[in-house]
PDB file of N, CA and C in Angstrom:
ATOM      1  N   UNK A   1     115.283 115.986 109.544  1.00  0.00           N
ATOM      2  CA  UNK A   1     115.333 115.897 110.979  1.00  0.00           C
ATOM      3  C   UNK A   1     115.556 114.443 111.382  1.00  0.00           C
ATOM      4  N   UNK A   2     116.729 114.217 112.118  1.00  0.00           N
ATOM      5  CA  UNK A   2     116.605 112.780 112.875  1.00  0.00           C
ATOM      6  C   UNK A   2     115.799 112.540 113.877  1.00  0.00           C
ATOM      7  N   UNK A   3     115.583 111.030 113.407  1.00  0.00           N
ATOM      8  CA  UNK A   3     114.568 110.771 114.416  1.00  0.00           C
ATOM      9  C   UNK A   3     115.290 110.527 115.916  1.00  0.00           C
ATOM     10  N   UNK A   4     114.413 109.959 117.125  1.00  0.00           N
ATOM     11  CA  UNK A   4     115.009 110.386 118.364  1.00  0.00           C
ATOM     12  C   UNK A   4     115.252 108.884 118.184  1.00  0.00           C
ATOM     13  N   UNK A   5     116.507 108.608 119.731  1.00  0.00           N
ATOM     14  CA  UNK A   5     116.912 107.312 120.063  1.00  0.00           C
ATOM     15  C   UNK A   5     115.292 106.736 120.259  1.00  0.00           C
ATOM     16  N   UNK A   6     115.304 105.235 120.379  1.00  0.00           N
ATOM     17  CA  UNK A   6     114.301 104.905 121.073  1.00  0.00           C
ATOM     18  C   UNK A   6     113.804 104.918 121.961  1.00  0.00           C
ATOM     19  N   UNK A   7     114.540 104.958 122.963  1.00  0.00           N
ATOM     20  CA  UNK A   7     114.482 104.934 124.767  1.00  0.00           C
ATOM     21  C   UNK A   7     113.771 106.331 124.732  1.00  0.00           C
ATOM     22  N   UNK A   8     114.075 107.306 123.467  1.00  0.00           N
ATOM     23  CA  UNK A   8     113.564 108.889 124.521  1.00  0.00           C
ATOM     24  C   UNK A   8     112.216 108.535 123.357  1.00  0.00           C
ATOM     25  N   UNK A   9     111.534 108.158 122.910  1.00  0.00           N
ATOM     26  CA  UNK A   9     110.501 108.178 121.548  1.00  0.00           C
ATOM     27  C   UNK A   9     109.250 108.325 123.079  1.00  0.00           C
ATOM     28  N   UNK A  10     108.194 109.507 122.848  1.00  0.00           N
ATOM     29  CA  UNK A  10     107.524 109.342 124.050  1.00  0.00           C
ATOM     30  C   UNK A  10     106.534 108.128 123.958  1.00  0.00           C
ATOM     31  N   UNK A  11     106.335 107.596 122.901  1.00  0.00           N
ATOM     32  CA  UNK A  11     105.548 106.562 122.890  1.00  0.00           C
ATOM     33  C   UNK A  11     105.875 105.602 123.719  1.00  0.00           C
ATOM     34  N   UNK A  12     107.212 105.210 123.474  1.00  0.00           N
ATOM     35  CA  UNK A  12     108.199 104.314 123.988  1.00  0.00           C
ATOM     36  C   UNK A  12     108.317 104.179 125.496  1.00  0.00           C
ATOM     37  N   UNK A  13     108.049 105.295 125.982  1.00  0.00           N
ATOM     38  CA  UNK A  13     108.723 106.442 127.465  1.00  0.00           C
ATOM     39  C   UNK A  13     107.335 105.449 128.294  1.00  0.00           C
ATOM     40  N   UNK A  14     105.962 106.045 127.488  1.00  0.00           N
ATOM     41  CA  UNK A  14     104.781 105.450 128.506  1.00  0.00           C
ATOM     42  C   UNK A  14     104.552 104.206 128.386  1.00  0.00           C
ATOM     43  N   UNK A  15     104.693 103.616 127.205  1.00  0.00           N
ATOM     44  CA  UNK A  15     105.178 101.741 127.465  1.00  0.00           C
ATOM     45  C   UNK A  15     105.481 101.539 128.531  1.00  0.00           C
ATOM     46  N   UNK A  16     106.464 101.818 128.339  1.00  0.00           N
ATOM     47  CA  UNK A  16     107.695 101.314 129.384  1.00  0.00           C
ATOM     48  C   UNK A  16     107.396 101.559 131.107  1.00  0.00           C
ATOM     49  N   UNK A  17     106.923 103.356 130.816  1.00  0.00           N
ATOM     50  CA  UNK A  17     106.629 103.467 132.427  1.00  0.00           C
ATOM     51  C   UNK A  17     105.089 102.520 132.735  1.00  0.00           C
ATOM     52  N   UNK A  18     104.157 102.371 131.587  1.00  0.00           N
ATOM     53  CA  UNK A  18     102.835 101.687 132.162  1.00  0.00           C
ATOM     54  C   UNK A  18     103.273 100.448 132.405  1.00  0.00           C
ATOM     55  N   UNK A  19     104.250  99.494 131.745  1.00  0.00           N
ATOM     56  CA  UNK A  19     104.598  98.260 132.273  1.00  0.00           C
ATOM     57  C   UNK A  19     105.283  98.323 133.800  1.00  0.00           C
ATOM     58  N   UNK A  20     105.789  99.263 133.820  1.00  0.00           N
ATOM     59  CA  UNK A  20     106.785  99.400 135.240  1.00  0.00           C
ATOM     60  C   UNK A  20     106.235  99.544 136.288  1.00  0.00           C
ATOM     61  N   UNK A  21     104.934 100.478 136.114  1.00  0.00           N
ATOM     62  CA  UNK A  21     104.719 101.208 137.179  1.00  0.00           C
ATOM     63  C   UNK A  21     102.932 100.687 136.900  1.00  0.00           C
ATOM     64  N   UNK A  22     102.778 100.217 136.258  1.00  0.00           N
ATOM     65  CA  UNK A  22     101.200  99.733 136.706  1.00  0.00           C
ATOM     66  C   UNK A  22     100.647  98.620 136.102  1.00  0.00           C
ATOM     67  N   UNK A  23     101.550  97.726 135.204  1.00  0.00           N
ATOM     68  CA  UNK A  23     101.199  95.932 135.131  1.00  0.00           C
ATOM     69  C   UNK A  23     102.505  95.258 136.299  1.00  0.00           C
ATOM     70  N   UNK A  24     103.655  95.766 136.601  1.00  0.00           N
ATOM     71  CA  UNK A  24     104.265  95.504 137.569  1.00  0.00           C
ATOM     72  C   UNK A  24     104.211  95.852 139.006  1.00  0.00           C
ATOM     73  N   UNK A  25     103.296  97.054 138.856  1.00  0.00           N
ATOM     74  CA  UNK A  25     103.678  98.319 140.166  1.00  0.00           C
ATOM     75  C   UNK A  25     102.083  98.098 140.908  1.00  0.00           C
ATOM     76  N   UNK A  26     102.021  99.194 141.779  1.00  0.00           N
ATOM     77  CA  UNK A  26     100.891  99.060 142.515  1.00  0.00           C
ATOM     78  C   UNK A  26     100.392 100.404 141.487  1.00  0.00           C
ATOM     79  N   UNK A  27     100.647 101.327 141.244  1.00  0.00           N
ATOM     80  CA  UNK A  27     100.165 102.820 140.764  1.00  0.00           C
ATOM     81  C   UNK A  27      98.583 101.695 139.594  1.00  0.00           C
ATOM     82  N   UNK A  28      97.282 102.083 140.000  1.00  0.00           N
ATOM     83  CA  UNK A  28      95.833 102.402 139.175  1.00  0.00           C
ATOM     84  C   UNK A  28      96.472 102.913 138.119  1.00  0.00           C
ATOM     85  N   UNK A  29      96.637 104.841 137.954  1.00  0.00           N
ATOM     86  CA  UNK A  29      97.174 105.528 136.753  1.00  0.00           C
ATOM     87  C   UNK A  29      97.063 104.528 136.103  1.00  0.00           C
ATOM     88  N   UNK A  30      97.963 104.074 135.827  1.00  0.00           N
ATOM     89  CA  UNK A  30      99.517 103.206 135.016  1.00  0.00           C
ATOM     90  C   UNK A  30      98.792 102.530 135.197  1.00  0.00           C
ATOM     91  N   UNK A  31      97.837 101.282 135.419  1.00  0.00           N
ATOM     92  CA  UNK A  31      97.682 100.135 134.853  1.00  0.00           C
ATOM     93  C   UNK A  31      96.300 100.582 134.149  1.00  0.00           C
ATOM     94  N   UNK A  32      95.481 101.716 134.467  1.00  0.00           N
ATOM     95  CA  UNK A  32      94.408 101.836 133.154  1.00  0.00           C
ATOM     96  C   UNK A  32      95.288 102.483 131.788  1.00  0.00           C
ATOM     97  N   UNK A  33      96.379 103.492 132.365  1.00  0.00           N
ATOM     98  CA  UNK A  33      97.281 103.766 130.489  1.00  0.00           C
ATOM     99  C   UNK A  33      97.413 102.454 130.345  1.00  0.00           C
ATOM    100  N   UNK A  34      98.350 101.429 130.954  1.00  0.00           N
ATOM    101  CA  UNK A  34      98.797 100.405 130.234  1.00  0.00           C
ATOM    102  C   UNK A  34      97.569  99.399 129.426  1.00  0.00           C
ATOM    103  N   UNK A  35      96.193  99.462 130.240  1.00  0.00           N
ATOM    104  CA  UNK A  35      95.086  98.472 129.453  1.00  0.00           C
ATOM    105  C   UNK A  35      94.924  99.614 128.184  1.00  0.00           C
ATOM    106  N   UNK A  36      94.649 100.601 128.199  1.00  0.00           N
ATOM    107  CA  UNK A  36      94.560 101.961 127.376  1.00  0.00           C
ATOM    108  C   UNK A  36      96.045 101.588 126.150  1.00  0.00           C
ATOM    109  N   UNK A  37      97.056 101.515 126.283  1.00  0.00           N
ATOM    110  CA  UNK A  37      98.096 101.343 125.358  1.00  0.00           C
ATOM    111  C   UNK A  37      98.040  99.830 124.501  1.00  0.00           C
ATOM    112  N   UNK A  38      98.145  99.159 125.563  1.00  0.00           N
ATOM    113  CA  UNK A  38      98.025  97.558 124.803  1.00  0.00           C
ATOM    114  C   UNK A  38      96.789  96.971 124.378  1.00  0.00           C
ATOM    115  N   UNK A  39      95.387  97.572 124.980  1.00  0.00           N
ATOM    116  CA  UNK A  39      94.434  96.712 125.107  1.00  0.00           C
ATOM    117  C   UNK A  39      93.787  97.851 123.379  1.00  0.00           C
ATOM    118  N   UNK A  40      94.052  98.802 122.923  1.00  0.00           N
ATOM    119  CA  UNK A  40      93.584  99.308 121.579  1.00  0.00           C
ATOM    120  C   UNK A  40      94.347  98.197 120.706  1.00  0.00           C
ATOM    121  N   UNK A  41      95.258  98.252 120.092  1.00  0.00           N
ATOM    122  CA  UNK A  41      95.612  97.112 119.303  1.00  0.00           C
ATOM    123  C   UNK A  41      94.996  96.032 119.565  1.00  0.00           C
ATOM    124  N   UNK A  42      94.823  95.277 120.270  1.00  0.00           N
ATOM    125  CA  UNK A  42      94.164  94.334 120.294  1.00  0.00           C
ATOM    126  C   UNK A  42      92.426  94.681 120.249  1.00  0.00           C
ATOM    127  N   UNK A  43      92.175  95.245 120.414  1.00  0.00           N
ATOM    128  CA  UNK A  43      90.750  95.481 120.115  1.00  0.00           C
ATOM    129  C   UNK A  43      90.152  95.787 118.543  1.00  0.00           C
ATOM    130  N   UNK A  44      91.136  96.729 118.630  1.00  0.00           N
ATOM    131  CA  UNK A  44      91.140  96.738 116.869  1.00  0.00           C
ATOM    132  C   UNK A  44      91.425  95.208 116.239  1.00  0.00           C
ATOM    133  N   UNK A  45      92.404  94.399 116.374  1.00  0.00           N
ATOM    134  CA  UNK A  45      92.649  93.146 115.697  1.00  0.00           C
ATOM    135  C   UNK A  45      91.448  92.423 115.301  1.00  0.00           C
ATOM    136  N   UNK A  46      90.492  92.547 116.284  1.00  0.00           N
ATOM    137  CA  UNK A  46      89.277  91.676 116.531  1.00  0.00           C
ATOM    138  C   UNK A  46      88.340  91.880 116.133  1.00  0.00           C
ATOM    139  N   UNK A  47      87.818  93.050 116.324  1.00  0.00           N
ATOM    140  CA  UNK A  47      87.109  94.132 115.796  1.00  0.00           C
ATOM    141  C   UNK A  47      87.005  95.146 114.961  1.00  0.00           C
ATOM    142  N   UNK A  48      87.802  95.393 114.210  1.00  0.00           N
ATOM    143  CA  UNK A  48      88.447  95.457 113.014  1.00  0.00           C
ATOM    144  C   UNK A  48      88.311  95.519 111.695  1.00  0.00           C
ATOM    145  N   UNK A  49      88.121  96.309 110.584  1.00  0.00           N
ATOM    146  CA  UNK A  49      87.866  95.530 109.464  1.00  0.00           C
ATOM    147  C   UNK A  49      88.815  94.139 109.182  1.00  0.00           C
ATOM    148  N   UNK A  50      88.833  93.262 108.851  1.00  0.00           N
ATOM    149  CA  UNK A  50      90.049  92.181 108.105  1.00  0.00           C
ATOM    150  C   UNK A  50      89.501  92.243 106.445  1.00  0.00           C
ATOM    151  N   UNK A  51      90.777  91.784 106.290  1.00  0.00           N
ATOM    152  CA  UNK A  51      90.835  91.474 104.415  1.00  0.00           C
ATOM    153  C   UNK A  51      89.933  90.541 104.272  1.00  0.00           C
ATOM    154  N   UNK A  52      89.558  90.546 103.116  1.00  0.00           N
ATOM    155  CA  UNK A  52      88.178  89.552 102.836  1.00  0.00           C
ATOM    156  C   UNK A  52      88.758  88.812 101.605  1.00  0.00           C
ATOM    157  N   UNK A  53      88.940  87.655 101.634  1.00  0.00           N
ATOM    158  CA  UNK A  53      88.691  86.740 100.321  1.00  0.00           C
ATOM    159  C   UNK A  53      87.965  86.420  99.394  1.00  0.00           C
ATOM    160  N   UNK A  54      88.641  86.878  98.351  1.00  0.00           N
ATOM    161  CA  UNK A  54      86.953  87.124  97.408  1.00  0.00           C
ATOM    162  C   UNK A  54      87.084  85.692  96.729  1.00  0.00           C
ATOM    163  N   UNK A  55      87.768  85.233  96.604  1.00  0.00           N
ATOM    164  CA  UNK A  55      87.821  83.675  95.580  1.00  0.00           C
ATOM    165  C   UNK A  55      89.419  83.271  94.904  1.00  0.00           C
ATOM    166  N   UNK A  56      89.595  81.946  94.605  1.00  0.00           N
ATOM    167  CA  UNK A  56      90.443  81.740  94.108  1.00  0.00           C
ATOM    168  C   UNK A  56      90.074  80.952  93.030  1.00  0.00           C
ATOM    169  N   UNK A  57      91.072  81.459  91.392  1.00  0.00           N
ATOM    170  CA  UNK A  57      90.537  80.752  90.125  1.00  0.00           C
ATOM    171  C   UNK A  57      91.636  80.403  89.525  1.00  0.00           C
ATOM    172  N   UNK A  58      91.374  78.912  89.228  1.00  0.00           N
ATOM    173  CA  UNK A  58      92.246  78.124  88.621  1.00  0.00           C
ATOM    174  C   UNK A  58      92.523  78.698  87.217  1.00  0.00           C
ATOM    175  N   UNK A  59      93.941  79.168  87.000  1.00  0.00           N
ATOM    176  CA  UNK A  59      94.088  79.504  85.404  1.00  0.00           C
ATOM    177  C   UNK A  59      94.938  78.430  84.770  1.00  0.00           C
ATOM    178  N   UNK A  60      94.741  77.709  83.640  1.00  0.00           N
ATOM    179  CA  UNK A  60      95.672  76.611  82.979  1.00  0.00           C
ATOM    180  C   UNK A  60      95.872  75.037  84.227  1.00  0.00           C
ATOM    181  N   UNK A  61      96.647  75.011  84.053  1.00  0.00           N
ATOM    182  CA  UNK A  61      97.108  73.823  84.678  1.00  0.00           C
ATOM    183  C   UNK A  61      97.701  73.648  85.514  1.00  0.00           C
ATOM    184  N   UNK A  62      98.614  74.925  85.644  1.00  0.00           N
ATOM    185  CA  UNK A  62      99.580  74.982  87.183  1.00  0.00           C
ATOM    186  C   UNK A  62      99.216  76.336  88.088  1.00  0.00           C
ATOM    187  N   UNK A  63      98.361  76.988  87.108  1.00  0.00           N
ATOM    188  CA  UNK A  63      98.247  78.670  87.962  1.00  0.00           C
ATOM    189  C   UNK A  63      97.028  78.737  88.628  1.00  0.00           C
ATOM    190  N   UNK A  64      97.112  79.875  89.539  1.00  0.00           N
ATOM    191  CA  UNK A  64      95.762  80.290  90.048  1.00  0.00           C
ATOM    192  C   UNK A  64      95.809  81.629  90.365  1.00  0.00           C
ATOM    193  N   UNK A  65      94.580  82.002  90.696  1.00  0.00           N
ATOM    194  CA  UNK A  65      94.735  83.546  90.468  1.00  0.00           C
ATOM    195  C   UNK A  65      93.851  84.087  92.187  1.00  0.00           C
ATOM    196  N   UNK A  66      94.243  84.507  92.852  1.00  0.00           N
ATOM    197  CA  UNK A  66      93.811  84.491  94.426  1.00  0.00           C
ATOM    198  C   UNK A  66      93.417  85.930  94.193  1.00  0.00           C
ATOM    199  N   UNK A  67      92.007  86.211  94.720  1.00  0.00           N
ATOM    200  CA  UNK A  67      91.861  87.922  94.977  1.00  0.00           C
ATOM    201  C   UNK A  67      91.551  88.320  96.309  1.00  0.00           C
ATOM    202  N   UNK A  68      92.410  89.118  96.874  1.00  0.00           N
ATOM    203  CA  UNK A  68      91.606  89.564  98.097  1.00  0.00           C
ATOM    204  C   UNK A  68      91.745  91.175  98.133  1.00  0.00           C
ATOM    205  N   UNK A  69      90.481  91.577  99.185  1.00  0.00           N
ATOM    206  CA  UNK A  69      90.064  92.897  99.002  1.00  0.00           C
ATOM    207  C   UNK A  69      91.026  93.233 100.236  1.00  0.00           C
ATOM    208  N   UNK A  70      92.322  93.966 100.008  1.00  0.00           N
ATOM    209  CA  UNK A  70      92.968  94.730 101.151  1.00  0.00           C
ATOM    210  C   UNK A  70      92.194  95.323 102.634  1.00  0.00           C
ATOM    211  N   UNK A  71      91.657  96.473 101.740  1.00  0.00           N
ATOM    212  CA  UNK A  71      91.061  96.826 103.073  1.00  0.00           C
ATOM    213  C   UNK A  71      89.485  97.157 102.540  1.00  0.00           C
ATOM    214  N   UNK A  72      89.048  96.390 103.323  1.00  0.00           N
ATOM    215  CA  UNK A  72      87.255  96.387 103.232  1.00  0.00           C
ATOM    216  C   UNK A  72      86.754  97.852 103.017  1.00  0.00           C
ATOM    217  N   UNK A  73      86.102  98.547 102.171  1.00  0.00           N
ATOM    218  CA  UNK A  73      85.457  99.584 102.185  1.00  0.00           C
ATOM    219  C   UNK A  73      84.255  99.726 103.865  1.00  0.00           C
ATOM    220  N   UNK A  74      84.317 101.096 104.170  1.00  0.00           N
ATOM    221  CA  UNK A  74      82.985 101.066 105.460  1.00  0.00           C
ATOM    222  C   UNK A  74      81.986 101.194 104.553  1.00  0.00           C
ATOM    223  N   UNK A  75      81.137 100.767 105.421  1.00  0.00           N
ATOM    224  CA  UNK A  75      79.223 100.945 105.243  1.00  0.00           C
ATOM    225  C   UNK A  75      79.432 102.398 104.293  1.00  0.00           C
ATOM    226  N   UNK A  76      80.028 103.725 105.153  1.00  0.00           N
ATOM    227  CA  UNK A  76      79.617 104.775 104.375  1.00  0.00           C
ATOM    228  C   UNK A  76      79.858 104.850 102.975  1.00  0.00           C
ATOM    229  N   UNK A  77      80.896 104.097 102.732  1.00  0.00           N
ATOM    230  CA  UNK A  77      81.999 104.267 101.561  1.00  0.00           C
ATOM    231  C   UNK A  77      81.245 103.467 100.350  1.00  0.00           C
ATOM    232  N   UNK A  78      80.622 102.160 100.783  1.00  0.00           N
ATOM    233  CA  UNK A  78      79.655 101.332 100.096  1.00  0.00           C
ATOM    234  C   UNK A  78      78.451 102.076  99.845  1.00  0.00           C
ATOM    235  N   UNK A  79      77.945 102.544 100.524  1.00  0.00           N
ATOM    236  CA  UNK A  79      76.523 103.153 100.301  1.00  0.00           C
ATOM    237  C   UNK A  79      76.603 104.624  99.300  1.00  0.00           C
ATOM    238  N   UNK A  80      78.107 105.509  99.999  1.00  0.00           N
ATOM    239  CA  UNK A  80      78.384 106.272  99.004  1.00  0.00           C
ATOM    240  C   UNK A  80      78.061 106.551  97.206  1.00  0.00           C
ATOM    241  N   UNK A  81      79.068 104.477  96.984  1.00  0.00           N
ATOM    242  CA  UNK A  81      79.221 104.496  95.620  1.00  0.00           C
ATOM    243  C   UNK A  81      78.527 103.514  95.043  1.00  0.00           C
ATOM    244  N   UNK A  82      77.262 103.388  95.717  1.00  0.00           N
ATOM    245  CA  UNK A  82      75.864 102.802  95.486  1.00  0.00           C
ATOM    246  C   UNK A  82      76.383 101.522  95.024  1.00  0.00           C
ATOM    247  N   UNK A  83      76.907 101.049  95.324  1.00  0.00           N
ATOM    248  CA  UNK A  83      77.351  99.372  95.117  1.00  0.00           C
ATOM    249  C   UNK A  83      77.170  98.451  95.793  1.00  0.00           C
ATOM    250  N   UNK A  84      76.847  97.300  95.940  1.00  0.00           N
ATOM    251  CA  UNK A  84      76.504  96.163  96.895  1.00  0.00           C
ATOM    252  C   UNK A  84      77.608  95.258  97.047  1.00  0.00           C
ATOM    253  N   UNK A  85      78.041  94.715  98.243  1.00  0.00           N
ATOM    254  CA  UNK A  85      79.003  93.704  98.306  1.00  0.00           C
ATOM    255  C   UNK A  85      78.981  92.937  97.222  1.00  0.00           C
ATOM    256  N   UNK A  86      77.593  91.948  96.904  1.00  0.00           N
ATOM    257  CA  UNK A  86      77.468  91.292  95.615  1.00  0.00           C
ATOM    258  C   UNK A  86      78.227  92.071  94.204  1.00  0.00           C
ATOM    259  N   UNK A  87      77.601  92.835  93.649  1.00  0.00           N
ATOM    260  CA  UNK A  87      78.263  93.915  92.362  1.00  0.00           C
ATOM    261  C   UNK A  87      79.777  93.865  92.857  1.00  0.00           C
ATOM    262  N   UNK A  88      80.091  94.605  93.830  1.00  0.00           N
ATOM    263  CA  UNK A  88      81.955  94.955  93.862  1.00  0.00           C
ATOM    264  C   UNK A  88      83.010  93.687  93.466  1.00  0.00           C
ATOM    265  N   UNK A  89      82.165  92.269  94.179  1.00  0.00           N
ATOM    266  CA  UNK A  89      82.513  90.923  94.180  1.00  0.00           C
ATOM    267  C   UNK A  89      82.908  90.772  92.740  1.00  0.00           C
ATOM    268  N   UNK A  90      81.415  90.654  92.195  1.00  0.00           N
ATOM    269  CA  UNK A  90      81.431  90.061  90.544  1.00  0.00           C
ATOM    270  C   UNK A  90      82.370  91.030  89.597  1.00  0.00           C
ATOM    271  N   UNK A  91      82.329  91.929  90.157  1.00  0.00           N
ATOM    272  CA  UNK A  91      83.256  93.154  89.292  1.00  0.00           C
ATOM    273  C   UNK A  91      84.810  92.351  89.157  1.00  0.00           C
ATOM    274  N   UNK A  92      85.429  92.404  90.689  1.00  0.00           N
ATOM    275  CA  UNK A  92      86.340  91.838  90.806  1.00  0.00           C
ATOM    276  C   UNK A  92      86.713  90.555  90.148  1.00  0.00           C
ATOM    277  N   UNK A  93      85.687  89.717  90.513  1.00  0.00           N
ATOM    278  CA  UNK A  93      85.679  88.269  89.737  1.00  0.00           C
ATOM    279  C   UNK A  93      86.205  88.463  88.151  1.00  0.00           C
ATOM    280  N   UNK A  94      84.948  89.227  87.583  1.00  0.00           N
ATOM    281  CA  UNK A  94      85.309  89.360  86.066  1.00  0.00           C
ATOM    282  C   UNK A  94      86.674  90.116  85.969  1.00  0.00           C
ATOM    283  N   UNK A  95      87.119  91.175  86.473  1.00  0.00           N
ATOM    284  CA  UNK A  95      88.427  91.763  86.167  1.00  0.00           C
ATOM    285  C   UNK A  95      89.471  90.661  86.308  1.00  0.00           C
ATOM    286  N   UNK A  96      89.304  89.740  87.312  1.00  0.00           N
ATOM    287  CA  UNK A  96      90.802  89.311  87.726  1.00  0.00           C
ATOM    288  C   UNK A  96      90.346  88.008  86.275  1.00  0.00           C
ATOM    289  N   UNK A  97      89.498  87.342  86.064  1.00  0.00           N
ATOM    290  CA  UNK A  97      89.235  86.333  84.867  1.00  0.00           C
ATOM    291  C   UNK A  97      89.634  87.318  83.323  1.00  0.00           C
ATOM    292  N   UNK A  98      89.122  88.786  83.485  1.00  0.00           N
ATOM    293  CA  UNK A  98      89.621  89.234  81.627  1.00  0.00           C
ATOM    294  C   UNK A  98      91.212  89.239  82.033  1.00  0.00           C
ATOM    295  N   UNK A  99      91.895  89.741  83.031  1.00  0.00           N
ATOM    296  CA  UNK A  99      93.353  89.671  83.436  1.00  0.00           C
ATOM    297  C   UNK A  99      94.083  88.181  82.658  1.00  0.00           C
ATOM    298  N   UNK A 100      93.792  86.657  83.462  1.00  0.00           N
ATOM    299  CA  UNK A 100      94.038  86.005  83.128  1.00  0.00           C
ATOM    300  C   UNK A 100      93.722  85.475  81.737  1.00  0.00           C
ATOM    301  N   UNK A 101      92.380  85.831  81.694  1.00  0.00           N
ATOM    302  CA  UNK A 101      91.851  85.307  79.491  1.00  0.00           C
ATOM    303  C   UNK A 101      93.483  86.369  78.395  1.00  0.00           C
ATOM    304  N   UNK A 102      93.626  87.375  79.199  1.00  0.00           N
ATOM    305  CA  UNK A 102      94.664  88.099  78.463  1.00  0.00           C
ATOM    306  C   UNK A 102      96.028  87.524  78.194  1.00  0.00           C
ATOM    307  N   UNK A 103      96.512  87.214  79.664  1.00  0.00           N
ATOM    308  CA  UNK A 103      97.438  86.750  79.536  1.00  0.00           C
ATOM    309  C   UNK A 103      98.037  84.902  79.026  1.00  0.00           C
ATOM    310  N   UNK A 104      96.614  83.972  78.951  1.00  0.00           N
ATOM    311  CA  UNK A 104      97.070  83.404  78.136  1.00  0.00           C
ATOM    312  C   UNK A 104      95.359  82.982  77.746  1.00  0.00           C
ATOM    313  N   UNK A 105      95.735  83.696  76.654  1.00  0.00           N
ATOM    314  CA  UNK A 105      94.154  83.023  75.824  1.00  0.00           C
ATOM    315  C   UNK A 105      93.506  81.350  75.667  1.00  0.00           C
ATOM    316  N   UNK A 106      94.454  80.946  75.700  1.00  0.00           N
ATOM    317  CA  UNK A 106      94.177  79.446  74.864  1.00  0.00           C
ATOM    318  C   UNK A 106      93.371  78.459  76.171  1.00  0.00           C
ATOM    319  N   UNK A 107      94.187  79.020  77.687  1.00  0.00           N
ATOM    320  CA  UNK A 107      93.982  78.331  78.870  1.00  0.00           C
ATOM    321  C   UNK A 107      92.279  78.214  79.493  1.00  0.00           C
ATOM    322  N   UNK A 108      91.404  77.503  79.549  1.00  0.00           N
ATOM    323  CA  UNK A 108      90.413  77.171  79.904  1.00  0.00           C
ATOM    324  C   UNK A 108      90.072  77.717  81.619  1.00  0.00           C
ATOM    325  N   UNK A 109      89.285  78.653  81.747  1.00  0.00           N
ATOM    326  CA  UNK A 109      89.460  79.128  83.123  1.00  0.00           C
ATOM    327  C   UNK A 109      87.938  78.581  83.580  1.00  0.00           C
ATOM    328  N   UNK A 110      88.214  78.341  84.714  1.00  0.00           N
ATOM    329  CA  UNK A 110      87.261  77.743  85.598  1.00  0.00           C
ATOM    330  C   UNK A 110      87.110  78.799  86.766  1.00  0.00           C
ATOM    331  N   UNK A 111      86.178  79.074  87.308  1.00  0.00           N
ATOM    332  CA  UNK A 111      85.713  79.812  88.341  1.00  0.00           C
ATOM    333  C   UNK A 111      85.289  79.465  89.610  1.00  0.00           C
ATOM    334  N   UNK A 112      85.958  79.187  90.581  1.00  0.00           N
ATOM    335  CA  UNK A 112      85.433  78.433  91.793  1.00  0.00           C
ATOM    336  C   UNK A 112      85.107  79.360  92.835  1.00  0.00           C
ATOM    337  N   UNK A 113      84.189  79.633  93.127  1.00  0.00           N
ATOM    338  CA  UNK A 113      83.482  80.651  94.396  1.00  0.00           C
ATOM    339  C   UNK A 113      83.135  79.403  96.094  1.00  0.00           C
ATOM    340  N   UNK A 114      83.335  80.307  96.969  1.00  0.00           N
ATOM    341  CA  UNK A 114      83.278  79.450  98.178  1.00  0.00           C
ATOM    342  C   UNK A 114      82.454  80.214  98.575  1.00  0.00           C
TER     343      UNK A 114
END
């Protein structure tokens, strides 16, 4: 199935009419859809899970090895699989350090936590 032009996409349709008709217009409606359309994305941004930085470790002499957790597990999801932020951390830590000890044995790895 093709998708529709953009102009007809209804997502697109109430954009367009909440900018027109109620951040430009006099119409209430239309300017609570329009805080309602634009003002969720931004709420989410803020409020939000964000990616978390778990550490960066120097491998050899020119490399480093950066880990970050994509998307944060929720409370439920943690408590689920009986793990503590601490444990998931060190897990990670050690996986991404046997990763690098693998790929070059000889290189002296250092561990720097912030």
């Amino acid at each position: 199935m093709a998708l529709l032009p953009r102009a007809f996409r209804p997502a697109y349709v109430i954009r367009q009419t909440a900018l027109r008709k109620g951040v430009f217009g006099p119409s209430l409606f239309w300017k609570v859809i329009a805080g309602w359309v634009f003002g969720k994305s931004t709420i989410k941004k803020f409020f939000g899970k964000q990616p978390e930085n778990l550490g960066t470790w120097k491998v050899g002499s020119n490399g480093f090895v950066n880990v970050i957790n994509a998307k944060p597990p929720t409370k439920k999801q943690r408590k689920a699989s009986g793990m503590t932020t601490k444990a998931a951390r060190s897990a990670i830590i050690a996986a991404a350090v046997a990763d690098a000890r693998r790929k070059n044995p000889d290189a002296k790895i250092v561990v720097k936590s912030k």
